[in-house]
PDB file of N, CA and C in Angstrom:
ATOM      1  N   UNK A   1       0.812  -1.189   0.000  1.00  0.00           N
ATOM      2  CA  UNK A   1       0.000   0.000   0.000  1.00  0.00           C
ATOM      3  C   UNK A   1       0.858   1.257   0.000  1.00  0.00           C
ATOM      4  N   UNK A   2       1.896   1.233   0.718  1.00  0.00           N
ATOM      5  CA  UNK A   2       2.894   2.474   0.685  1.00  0.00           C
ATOM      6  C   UNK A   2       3.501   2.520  -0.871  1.00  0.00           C
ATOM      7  N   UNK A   3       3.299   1.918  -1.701  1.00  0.00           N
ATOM      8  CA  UNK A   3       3.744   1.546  -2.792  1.00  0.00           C
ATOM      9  C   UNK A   3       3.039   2.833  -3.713  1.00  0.00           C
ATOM     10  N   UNK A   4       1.185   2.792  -3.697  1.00  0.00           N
ATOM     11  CA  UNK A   4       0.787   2.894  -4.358  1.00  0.00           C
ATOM     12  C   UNK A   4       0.740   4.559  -4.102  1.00  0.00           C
ATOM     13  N   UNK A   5       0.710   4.818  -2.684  1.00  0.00           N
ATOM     14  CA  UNK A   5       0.837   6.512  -2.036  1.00  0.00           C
ATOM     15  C   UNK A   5       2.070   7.130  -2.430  1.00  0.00           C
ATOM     16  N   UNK A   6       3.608   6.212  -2.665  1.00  0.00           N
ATOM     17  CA  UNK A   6       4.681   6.939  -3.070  1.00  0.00           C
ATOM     18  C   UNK A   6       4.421   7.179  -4.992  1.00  0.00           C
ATOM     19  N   UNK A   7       3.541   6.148  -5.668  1.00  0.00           N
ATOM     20  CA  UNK A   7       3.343   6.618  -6.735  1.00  0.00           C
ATOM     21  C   UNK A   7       2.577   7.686  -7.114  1.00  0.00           C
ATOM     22  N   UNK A   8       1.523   7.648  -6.391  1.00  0.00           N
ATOM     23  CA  UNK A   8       0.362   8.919  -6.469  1.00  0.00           C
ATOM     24  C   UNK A   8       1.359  10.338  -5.825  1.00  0.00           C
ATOM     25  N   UNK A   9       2.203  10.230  -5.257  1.00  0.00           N
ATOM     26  CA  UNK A   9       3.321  11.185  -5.117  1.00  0.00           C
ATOM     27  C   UNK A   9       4.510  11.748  -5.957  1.00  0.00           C
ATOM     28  N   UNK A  10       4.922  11.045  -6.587  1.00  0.00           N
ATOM     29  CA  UNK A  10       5.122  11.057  -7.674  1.00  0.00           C
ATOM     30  C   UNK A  10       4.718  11.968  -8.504  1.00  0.00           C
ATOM     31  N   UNK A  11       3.280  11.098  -9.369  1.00  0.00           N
ATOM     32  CA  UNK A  11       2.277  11.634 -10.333  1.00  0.00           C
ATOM     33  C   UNK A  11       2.172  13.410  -9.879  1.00  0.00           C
ATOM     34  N   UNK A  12       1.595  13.374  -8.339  1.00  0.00           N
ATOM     35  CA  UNK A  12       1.457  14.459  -8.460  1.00  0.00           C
ATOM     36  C   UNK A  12       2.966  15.507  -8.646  1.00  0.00           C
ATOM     37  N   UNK A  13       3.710  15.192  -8.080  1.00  0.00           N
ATOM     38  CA  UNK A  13       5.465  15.921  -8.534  1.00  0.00           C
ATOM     39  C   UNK A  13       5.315  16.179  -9.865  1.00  0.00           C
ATOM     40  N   UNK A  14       5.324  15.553 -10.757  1.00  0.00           N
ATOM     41  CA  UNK A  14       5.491  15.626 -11.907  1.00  0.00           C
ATOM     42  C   UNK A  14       4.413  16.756 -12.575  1.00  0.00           C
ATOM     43  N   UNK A  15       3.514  16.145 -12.437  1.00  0.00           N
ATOM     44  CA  UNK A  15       2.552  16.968 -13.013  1.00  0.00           C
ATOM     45  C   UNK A  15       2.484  18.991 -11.872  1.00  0.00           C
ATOM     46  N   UNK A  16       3.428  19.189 -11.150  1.00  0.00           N
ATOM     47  CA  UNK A  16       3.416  19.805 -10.612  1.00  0.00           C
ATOM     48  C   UNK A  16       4.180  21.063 -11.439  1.00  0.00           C
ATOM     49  N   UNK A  17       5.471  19.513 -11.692  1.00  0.00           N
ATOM     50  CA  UNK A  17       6.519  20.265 -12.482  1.00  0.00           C
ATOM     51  C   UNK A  17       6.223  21.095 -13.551  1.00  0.00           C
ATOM     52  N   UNK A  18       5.306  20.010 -14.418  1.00  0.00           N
ATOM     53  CA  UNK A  18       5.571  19.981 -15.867  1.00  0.00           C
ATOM     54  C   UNK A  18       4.418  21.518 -15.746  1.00  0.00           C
ATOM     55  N   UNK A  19       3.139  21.784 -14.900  1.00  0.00           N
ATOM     56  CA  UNK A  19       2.639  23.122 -14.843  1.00  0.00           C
ATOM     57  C   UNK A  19       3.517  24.308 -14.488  1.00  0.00           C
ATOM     58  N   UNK A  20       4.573  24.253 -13.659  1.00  0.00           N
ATOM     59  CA  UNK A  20       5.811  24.752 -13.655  1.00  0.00           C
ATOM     60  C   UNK A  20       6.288  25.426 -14.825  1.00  0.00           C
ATOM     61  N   UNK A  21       6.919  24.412 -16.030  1.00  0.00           N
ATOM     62  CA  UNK A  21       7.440  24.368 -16.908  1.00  0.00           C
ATOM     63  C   UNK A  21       6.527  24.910 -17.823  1.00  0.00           C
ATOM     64  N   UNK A  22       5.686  24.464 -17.963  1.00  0.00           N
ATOM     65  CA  UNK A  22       4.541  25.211 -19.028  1.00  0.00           C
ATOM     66  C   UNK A  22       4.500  26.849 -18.956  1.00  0.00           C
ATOM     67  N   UNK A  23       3.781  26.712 -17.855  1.00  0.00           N
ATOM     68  CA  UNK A  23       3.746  28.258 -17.311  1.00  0.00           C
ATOM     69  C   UNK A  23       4.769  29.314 -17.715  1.00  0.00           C
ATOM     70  N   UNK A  24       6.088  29.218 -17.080  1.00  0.00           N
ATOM     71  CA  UNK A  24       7.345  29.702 -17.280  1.00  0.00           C
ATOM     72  C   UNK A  24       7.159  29.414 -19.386  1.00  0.00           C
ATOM     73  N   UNK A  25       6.942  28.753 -19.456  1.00  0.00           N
ATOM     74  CA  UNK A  25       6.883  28.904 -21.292  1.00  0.00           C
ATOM     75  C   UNK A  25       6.210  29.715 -21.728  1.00  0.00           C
ATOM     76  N   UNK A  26       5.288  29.538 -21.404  1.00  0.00           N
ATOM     77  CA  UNK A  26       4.009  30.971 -21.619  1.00  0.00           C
ATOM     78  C   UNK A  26       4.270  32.099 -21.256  1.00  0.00           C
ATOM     79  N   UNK A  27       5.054  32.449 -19.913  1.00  0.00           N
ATOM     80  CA  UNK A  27       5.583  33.932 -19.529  1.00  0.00           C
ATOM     81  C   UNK A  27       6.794  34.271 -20.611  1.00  0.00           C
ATOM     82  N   UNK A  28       8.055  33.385 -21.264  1.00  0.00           N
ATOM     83  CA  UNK A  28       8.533  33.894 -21.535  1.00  0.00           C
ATOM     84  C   UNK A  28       8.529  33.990 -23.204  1.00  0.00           C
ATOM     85  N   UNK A  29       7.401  33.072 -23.989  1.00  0.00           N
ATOM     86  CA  UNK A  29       6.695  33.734 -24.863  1.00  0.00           C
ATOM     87  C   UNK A  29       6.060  34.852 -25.144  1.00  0.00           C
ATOM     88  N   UNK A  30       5.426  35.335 -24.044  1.00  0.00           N
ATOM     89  CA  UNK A  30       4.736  36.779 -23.675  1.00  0.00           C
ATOM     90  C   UNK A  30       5.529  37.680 -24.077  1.00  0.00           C
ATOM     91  N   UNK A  31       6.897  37.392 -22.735  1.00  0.00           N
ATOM     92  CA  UNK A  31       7.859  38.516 -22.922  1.00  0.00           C
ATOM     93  C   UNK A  31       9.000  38.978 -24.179  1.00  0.00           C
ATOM     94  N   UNK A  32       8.642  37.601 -25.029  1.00  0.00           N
ATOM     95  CA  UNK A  32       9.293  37.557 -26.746  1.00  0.00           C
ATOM     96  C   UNK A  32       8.757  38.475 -27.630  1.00  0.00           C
ATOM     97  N   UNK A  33       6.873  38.042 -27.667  1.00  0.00           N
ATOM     98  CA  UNK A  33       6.328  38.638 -28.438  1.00  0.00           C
ATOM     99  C   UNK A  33       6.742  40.485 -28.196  1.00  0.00           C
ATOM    100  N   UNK A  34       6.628  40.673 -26.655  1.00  0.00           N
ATOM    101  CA  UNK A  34       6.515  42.132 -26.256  1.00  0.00           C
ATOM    102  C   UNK A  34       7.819  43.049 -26.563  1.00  0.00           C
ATOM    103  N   UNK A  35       9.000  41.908 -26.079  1.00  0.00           N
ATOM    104  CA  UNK A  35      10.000  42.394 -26.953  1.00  0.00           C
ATOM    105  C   UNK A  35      10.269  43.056 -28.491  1.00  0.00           C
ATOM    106  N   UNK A  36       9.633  41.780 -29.474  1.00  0.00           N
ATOM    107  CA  UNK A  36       9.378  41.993 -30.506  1.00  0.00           C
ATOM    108  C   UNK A  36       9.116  43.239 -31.441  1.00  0.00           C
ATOM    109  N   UNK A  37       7.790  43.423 -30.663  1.00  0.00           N
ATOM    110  CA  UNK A  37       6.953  44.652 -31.031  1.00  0.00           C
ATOM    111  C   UNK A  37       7.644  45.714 -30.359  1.00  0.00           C
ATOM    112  N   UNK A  38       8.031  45.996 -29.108  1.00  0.00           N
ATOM    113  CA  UNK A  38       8.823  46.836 -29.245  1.00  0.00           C
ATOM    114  C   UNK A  38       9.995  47.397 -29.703  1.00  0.00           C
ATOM    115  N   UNK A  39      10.670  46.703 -30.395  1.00  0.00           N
ATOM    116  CA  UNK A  39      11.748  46.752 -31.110  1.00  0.00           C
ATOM    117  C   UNK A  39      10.967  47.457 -32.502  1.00  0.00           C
ATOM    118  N   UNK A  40       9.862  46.416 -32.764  1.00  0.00           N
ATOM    119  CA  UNK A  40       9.437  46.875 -34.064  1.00  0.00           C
ATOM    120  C   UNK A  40       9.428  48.532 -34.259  1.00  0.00           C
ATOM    121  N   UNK A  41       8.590  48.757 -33.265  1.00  0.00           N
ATOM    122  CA  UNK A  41       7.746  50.146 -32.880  1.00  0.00           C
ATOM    123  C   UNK A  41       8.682  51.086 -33.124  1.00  0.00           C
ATOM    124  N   UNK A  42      10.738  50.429 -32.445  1.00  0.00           N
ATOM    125  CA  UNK A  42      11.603  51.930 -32.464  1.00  0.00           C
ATOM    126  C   UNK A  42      12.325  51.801 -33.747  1.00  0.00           C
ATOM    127  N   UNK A  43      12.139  50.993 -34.532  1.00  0.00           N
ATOM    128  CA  UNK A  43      13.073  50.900 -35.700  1.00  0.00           C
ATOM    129  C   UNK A  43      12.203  52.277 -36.921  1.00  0.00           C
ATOM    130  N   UNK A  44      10.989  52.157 -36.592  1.00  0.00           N
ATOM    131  CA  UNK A  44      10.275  53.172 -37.411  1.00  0.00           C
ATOM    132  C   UNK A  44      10.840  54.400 -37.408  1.00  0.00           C
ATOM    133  N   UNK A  45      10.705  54.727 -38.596  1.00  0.00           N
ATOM    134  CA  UNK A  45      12.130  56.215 -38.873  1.00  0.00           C
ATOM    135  C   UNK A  45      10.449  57.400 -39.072  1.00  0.00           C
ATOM    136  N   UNK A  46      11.157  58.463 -38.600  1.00  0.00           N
ATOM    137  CA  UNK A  46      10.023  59.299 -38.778  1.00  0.00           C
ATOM    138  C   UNK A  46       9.522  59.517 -40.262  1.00  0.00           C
ATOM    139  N   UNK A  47       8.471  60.365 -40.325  1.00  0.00           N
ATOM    140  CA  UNK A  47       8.180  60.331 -42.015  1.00  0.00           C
ATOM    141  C   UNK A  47       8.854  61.916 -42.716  1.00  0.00           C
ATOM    142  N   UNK A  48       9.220  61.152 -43.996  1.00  0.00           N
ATOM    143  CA  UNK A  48      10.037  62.223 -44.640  1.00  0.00           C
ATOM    144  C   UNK A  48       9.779  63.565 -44.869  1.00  0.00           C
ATOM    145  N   UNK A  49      10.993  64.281 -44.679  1.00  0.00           N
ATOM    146  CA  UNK A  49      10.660  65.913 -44.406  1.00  0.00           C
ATOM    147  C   UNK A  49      11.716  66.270 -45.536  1.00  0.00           C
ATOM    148  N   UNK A  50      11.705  67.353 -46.344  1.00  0.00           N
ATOM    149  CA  UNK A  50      12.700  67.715 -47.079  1.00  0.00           C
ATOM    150  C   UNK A  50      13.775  68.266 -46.385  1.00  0.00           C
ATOM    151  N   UNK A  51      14.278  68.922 -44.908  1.00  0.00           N
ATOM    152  CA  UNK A  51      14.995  68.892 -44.522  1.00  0.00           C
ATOM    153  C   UNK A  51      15.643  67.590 -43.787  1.00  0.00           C
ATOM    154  N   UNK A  52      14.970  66.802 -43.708  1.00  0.00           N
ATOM    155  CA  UNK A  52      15.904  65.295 -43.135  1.00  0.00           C
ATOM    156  C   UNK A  52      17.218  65.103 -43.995  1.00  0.00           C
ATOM    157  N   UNK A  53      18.287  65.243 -43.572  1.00  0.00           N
ATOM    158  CA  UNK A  53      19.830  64.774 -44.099  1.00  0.00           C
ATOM    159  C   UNK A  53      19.642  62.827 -44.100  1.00  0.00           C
ATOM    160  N   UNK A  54      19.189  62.579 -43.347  1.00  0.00           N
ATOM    161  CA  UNK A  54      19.375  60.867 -43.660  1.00  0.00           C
ATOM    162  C   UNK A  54      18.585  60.490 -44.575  1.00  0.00           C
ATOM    163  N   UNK A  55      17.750  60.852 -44.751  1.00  0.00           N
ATOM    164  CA  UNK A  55      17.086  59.979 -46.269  1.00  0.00           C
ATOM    165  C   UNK A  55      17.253  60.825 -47.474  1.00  0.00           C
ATOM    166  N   UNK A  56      17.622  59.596 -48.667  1.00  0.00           N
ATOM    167  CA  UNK A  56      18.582  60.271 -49.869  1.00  0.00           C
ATOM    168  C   UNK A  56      17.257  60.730 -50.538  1.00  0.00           C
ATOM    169  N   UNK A  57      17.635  61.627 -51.796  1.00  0.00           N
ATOM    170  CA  UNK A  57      16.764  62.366 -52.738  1.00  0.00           C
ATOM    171  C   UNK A  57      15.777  61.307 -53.468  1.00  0.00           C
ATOM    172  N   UNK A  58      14.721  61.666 -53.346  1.00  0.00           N
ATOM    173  CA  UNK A  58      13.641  60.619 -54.645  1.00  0.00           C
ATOM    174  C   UNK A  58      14.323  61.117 -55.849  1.00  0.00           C
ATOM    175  N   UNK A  59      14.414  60.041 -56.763  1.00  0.00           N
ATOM    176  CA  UNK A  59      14.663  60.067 -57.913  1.00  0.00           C
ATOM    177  C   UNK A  59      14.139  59.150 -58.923  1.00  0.00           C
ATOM    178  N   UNK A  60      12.625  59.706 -59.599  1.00  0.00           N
ATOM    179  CA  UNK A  60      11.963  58.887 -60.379  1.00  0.00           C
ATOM    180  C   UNK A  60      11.911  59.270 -61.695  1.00  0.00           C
TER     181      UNK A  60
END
């Protein structure tokens, strides 16, 4: 009988873990996506002005 209580001990460990592990996956997916987009957000260059020196002349 102590057999079957150290397995159900176990089971539950594990499955303790693995919500553990999940979880922590999901937070640091979150914090990827959020990264992401913020990166996206600062790479955006303002919109062109004829005095801007960094963006070269249209030429069509």
């Amino acid at each position: 009988m102590s057999k079957d209580s150290e397995n159900s001990l176990a089971s539950k460990a594990a499955i303790a873990a693995g919500a553990a592990i999940g979880s922590a996956a999901v937070a640091a997916a979150v914090m990827f996506v959020k990264r992401r987009n913020d990166r996206k957000a600062a790479g955006q260059q303002p919109p062109a002005t004829g005095t801007a020196p960094h963006y070269p002349p249209e030429t069509d």
